[in-house]
PDB file of N, CA and C in Angstrom:
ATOM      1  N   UNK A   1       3.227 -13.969  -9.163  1.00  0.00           N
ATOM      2  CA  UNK A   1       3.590 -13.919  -7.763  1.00  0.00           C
ATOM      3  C   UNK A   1       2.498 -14.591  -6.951  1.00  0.00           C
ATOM      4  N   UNK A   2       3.257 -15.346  -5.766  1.00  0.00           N
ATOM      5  CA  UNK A   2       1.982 -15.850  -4.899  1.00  0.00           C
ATOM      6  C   UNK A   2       1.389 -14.993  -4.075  1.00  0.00           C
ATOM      7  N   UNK A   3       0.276 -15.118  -3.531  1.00  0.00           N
ATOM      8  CA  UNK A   3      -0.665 -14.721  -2.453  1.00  0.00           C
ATOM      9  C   UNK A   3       0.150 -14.385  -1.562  1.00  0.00           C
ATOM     10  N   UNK A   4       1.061 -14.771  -0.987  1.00  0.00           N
ATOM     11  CA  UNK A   4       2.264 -14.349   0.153  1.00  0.00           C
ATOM     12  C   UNK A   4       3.810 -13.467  -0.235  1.00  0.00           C
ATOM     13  N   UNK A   5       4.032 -13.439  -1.879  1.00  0.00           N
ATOM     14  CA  UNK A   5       4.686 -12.385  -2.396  1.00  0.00           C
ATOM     15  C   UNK A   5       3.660 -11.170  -2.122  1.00  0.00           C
ATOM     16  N   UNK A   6       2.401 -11.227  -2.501  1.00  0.00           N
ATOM     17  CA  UNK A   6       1.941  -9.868  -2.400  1.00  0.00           C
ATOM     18  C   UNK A   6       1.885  -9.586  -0.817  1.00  0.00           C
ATOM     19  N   UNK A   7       1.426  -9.827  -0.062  1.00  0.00           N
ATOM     20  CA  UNK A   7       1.491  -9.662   1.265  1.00  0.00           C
ATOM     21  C   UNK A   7       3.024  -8.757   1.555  1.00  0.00           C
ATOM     22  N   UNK A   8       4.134  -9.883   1.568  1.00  0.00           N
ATOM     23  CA  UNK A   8       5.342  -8.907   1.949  1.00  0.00           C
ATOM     24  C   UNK A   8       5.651  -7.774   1.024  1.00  0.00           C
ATOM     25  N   UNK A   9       5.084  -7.469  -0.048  1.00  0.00           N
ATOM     26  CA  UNK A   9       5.665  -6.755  -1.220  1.00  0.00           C
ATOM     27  C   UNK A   9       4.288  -5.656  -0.007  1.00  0.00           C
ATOM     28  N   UNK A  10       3.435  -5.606   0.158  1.00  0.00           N
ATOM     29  CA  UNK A  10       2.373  -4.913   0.503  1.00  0.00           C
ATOM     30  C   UNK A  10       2.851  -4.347   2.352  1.00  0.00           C
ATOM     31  N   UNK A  11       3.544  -5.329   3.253  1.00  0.00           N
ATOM     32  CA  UNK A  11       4.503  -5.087   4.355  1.00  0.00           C
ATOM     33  C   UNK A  11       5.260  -4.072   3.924  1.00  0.00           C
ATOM     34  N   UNK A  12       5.974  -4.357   2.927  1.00  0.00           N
ATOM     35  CA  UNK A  12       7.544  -3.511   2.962  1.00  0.00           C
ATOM     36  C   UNK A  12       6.967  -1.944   2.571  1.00  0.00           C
ATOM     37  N   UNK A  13       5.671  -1.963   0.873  1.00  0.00           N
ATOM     38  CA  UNK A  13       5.419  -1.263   0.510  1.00  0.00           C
ATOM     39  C   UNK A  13       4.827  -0.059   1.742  1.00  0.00           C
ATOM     40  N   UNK A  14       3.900  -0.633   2.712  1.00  0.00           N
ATOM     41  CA  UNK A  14       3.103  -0.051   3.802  1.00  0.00           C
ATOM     42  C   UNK A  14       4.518   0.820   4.422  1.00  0.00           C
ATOM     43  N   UNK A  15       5.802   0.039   5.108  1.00  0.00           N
ATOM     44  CA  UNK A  15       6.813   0.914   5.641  1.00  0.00           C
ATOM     45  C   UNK A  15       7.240   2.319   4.786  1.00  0.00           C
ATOM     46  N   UNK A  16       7.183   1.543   3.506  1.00  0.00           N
ATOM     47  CA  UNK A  16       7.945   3.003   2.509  1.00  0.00           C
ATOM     48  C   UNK A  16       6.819   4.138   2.524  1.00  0.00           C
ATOM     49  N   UNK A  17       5.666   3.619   2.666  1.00  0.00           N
ATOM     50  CA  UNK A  17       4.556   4.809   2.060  1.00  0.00           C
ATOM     51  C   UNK A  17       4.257   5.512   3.733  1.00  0.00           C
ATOM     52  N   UNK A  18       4.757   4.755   4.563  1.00  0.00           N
ATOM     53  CA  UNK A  18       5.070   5.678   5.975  1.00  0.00           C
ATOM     54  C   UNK A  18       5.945   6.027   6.411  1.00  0.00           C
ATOM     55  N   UNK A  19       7.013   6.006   5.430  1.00  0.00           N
ATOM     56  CA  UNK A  19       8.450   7.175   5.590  1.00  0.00           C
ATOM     57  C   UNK A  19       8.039   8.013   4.880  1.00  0.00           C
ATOM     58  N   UNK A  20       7.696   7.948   3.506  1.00  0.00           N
ATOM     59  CA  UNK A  20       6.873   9.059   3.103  1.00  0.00           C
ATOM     60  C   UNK A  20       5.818   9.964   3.532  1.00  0.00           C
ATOM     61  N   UNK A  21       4.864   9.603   4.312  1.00  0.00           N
ATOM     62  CA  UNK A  21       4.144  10.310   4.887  1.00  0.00           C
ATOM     63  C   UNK A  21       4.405  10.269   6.500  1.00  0.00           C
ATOM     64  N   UNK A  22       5.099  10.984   6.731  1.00  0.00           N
ATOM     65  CA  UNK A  22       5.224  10.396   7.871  1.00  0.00           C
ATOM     66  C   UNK A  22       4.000  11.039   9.022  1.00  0.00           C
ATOM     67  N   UNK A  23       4.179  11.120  10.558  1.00  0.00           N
ATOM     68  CA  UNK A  23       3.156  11.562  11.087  1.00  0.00           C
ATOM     69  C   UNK A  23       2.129  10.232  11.958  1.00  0.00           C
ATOM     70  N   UNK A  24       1.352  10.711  12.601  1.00  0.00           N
ATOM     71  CA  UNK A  24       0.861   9.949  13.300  1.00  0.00           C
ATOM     72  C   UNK A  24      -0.499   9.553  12.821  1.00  0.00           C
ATOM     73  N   UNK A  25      -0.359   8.004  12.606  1.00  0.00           N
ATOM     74  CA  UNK A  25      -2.047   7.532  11.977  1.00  0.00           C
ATOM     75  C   UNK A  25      -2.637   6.972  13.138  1.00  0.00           C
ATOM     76  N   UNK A  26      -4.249   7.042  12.707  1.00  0.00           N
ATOM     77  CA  UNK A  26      -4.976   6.429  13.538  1.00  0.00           C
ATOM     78  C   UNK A  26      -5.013   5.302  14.009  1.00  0.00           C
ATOM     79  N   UNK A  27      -4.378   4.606  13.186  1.00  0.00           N
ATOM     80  CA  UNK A  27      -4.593   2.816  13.144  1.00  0.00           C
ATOM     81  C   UNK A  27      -3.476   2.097  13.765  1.00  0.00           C
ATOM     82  N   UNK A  28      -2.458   3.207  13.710  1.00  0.00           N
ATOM     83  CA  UNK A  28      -0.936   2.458  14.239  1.00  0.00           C
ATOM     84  C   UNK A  28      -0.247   1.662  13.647  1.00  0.00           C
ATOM     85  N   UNK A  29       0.818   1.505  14.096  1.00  0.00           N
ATOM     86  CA  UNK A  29       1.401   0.239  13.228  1.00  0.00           C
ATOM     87  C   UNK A  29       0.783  -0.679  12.286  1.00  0.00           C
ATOM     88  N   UNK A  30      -0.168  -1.325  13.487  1.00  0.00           N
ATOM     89  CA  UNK A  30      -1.341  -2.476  12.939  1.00  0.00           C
ATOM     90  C   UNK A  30      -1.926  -1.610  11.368  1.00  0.00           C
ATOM     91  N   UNK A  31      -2.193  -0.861  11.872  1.00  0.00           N
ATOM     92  CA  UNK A  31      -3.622  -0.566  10.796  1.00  0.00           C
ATOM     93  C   UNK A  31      -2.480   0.067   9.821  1.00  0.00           C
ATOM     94  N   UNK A  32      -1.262   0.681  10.044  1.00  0.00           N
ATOM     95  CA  UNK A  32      -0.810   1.144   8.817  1.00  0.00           C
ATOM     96  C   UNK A  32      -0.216  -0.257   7.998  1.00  0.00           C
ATOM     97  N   UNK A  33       0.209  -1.592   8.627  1.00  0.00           N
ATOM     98  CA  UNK A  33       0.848  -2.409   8.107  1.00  0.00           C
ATOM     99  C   UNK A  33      -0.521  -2.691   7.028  1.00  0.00           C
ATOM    100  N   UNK A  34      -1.443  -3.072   7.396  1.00  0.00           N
ATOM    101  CA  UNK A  34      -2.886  -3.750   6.749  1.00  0.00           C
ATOM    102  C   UNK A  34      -3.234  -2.641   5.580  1.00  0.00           C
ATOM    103  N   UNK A  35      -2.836  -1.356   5.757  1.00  0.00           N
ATOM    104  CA  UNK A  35      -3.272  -0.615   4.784  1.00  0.00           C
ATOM    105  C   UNK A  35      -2.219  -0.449   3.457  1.00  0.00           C
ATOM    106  N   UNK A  36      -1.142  -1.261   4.184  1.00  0.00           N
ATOM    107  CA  UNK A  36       0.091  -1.742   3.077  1.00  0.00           C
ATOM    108  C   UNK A  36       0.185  -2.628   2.595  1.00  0.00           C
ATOM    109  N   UNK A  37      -0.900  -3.840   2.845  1.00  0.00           N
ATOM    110  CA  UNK A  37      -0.689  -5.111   2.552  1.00  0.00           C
ATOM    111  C   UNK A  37      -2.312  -4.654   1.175  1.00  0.00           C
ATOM    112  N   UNK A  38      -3.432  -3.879   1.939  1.00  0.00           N
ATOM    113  CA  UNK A  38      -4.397  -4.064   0.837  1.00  0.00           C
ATOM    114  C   UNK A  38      -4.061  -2.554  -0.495  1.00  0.00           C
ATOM    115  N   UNK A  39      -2.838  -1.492  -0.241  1.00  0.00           N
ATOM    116  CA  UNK A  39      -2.764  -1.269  -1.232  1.00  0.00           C
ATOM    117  C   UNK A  39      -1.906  -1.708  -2.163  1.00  0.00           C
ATOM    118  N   UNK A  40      -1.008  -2.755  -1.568  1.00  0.00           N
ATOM    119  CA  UNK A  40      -0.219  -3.457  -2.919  1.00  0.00           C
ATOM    120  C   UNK A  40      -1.317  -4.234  -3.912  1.00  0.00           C
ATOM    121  N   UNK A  41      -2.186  -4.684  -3.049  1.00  0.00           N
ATOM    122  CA  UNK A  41      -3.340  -5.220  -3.843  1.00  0.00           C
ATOM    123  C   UNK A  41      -3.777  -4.177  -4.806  1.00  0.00           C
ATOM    124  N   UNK A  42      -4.274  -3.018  -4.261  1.00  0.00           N
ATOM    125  CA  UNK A  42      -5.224  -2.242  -4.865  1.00  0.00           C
ATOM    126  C   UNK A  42      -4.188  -1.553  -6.119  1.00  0.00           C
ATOM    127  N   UNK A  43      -3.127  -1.749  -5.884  1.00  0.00           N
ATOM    128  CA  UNK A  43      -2.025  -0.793  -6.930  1.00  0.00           C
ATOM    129  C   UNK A  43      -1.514  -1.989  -7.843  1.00  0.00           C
ATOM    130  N   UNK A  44      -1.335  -2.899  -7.551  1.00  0.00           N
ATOM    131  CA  UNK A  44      -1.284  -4.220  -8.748  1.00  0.00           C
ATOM    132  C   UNK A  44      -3.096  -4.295  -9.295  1.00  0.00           C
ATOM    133  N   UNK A  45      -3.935  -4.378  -8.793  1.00  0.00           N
ATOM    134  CA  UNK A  45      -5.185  -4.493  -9.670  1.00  0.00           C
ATOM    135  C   UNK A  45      -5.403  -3.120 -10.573  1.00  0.00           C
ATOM    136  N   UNK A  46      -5.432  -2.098  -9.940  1.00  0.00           N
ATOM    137  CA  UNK A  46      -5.292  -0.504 -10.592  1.00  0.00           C
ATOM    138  C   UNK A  46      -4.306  -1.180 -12.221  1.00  0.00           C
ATOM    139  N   UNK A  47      -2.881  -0.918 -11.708  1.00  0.00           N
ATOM    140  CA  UNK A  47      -2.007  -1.041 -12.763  1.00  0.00           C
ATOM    141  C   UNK A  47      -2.250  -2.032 -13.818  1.00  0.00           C
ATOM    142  N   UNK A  48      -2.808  -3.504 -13.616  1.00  0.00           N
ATOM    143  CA  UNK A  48      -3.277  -4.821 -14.832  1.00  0.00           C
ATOM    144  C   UNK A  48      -4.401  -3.942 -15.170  1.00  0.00           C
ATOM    145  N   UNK A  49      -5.533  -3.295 -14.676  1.00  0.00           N
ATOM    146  CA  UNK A  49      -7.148  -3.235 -14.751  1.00  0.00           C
ATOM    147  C   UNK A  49      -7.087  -1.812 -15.738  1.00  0.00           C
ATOM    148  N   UNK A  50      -6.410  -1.008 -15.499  1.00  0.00           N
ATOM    149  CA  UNK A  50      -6.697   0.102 -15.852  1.00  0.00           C
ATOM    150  C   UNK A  50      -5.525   0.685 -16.844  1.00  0.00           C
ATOM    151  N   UNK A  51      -4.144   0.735 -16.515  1.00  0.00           N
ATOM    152  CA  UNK A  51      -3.284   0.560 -17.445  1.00  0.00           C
ATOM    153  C   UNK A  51      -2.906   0.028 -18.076  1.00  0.00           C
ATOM    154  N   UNK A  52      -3.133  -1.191 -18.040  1.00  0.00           N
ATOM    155  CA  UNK A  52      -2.800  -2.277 -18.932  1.00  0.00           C
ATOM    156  C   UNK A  52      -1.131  -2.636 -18.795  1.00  0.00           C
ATOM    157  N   UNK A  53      -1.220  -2.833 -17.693  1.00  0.00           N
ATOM    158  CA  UNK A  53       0.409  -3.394 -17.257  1.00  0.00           C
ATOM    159  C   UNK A  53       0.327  -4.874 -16.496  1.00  0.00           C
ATOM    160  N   UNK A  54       0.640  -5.660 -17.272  1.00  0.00           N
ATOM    161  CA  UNK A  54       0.574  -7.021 -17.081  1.00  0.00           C
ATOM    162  C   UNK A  54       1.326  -7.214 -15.423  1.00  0.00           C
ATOM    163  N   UNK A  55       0.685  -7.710 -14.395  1.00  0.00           N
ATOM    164  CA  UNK A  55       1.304  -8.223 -13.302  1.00  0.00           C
ATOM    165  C   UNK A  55       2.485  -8.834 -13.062  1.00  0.00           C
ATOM    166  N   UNK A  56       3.553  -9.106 -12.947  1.00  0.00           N
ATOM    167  CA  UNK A  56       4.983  -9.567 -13.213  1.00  0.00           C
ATOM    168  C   UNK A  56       4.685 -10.577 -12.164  1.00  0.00           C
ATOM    169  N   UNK A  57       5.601 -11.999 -12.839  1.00  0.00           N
ATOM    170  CA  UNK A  57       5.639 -12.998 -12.114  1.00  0.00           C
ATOM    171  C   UNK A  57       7.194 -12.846 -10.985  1.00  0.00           C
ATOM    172  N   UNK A  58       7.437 -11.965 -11.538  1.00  0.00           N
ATOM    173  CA  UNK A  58       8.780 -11.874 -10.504  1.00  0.00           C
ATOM    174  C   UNK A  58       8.763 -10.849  -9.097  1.00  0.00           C
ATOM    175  N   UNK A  59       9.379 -11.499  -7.811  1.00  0.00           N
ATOM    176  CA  UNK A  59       9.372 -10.453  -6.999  1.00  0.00           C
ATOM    177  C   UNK A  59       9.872  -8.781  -7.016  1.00  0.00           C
ATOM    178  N   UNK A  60      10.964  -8.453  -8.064  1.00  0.00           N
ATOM    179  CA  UNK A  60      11.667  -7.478  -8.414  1.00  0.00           C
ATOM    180  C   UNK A  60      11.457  -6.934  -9.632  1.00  0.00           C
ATOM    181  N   UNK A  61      10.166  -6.773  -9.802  1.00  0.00           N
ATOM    182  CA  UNK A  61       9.694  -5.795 -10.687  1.00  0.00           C
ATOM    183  C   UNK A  61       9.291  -4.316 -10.514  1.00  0.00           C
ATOM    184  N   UNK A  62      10.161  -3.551 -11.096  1.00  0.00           N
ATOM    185  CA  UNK A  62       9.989  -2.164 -10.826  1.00  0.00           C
ATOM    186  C   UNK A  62       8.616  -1.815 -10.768  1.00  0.00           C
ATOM    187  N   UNK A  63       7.925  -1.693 -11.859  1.00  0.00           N
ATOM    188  CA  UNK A  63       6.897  -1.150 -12.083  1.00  0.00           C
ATOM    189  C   UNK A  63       5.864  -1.485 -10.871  1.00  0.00           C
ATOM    190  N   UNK A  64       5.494  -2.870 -10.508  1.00  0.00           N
ATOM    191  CA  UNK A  64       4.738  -3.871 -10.025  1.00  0.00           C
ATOM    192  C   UNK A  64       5.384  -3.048  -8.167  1.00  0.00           C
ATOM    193  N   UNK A  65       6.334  -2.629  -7.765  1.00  0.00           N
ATOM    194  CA  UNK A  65       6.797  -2.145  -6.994  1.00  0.00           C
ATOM    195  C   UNK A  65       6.302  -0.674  -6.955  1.00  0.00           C
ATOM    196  N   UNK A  66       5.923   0.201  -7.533  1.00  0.00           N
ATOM    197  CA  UNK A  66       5.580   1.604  -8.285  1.00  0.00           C
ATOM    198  C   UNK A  66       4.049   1.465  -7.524  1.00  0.00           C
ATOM    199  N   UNK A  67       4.033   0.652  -8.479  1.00  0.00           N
ATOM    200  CA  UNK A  67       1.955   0.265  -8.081  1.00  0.00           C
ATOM    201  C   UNK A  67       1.805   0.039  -6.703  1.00  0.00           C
ATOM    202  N   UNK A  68       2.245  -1.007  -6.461  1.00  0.00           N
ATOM    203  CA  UNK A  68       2.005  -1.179  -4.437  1.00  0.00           C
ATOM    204  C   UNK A  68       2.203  -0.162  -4.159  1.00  0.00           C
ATOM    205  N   UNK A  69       3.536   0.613  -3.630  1.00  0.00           N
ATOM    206  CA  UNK A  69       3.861   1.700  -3.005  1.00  0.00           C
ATOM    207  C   UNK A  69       2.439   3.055  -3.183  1.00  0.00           C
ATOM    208  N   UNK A  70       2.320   3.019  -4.784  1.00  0.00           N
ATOM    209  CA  UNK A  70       0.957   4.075  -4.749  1.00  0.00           C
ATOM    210  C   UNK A  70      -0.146   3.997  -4.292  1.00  0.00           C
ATOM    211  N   UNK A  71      -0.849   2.860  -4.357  1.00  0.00           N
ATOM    212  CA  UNK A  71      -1.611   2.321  -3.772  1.00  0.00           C
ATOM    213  C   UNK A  71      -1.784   2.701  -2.230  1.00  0.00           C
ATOM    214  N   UNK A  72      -0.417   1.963  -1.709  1.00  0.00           N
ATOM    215  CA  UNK A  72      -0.238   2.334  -0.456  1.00  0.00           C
ATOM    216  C   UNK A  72      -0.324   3.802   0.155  1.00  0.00           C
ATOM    217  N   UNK A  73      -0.010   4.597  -0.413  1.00  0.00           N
ATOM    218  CA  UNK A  73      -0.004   6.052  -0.219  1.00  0.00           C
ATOM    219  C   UNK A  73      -1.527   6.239  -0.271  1.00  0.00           C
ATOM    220  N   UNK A  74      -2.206   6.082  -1.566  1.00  0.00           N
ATOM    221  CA  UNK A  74      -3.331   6.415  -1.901  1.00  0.00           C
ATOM    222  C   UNK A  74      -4.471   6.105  -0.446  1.00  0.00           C
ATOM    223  N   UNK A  75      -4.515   4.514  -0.186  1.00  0.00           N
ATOM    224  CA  UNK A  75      -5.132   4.143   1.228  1.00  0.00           C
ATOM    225  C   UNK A  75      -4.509   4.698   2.261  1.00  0.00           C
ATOM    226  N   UNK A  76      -3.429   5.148   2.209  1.00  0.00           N
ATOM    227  CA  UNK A  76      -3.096   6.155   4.024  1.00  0.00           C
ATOM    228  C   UNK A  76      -3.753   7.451   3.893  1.00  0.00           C
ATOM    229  N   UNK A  77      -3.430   7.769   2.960  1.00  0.00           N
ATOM    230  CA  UNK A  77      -4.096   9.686   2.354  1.00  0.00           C
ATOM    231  C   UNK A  77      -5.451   9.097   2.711  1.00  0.00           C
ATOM    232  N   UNK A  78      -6.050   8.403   2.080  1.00  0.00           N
ATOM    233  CA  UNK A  78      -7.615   8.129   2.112  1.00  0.00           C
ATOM    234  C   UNK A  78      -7.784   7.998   3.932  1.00  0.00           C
ATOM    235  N   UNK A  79      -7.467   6.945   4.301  1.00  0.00           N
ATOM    236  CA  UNK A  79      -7.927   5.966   6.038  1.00  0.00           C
ATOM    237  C   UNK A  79      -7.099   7.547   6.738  1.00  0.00           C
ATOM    238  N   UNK A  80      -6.466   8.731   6.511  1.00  0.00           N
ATOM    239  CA  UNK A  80      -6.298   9.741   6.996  1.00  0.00           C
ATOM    240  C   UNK A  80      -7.022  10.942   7.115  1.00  0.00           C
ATOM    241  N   UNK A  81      -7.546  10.978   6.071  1.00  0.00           N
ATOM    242  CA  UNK A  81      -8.291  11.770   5.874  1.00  0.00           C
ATOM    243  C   UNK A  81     -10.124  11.526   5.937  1.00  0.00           C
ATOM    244  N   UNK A  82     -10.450  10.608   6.347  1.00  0.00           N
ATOM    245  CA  UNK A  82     -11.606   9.482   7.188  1.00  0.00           C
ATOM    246  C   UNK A  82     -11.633  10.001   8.295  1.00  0.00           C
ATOM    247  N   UNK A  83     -10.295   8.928   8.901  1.00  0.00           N
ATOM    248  CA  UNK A  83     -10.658   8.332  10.303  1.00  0.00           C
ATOM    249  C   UNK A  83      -9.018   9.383  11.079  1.00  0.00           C
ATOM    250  N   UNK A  84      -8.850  10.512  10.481  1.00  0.00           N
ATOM    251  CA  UNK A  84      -7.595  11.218  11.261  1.00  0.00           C
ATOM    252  C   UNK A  84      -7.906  11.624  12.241  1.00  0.00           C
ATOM    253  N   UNK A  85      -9.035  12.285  12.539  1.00  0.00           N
ATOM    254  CA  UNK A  85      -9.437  12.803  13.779  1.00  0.00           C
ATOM    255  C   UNK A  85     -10.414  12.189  14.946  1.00  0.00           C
ATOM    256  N   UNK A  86     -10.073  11.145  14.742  1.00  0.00           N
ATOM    257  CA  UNK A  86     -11.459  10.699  15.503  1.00  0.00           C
ATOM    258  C   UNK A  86     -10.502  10.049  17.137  1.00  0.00           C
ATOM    259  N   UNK A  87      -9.252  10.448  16.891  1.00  0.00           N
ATOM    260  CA  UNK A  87      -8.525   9.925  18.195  1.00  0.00           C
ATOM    261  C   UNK A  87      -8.409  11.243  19.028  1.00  0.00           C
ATOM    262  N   UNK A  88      -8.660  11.267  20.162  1.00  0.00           N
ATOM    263  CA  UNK A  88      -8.285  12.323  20.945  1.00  0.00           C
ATOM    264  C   UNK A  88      -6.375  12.827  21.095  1.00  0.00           C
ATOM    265  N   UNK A  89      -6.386  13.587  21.071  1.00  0.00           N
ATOM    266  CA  UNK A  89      -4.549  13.583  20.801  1.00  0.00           C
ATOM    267  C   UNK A  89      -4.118  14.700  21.649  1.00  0.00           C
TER     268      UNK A  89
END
């Protein structure tokens, strides 16, 4: 996949992992989209690096879809549990 498959795979992933969690983040839109774009990264490197699950050259790979999305969760739980309180609300 190119540099710009991961990006939208890391967009879409960021929306799903904030229907899942839903609630109000610090970062907003902005910062939740960016925290969807670097955990598709971080959940495709996790999954090749550590499981040994080869990166799929195709956009519609389950697994490779699995990984972003966790990822993504993993960096909102994390940038939530940081930076959750630091907004007056």
């Amino acid at each position: 996949m190119s540099i710009i498959s991961w990006i939208v795979l890391g967009l879409i992933a960021g929306v799903i992992a904030k229907i899942l969690l839903p609630g109000r983040d610090p970062g907003g839109l902005i910062g939740t989209t960016v925290i969807g774009v670097a955990g598709a990264f971080l959940g495709g490197w996790i999954s090749a690096r550590f499981l040994d699950r080869e990166i799929a050259n195709q956009f519609y790979d389950g697994p490779t879809w699995i990984a972003a999305i966790g990822g993504s969760l993993v960096l909102l739980i994390a940038y939530r549990i940081l930076f959750g309180h630091s907004r007056s609300r």
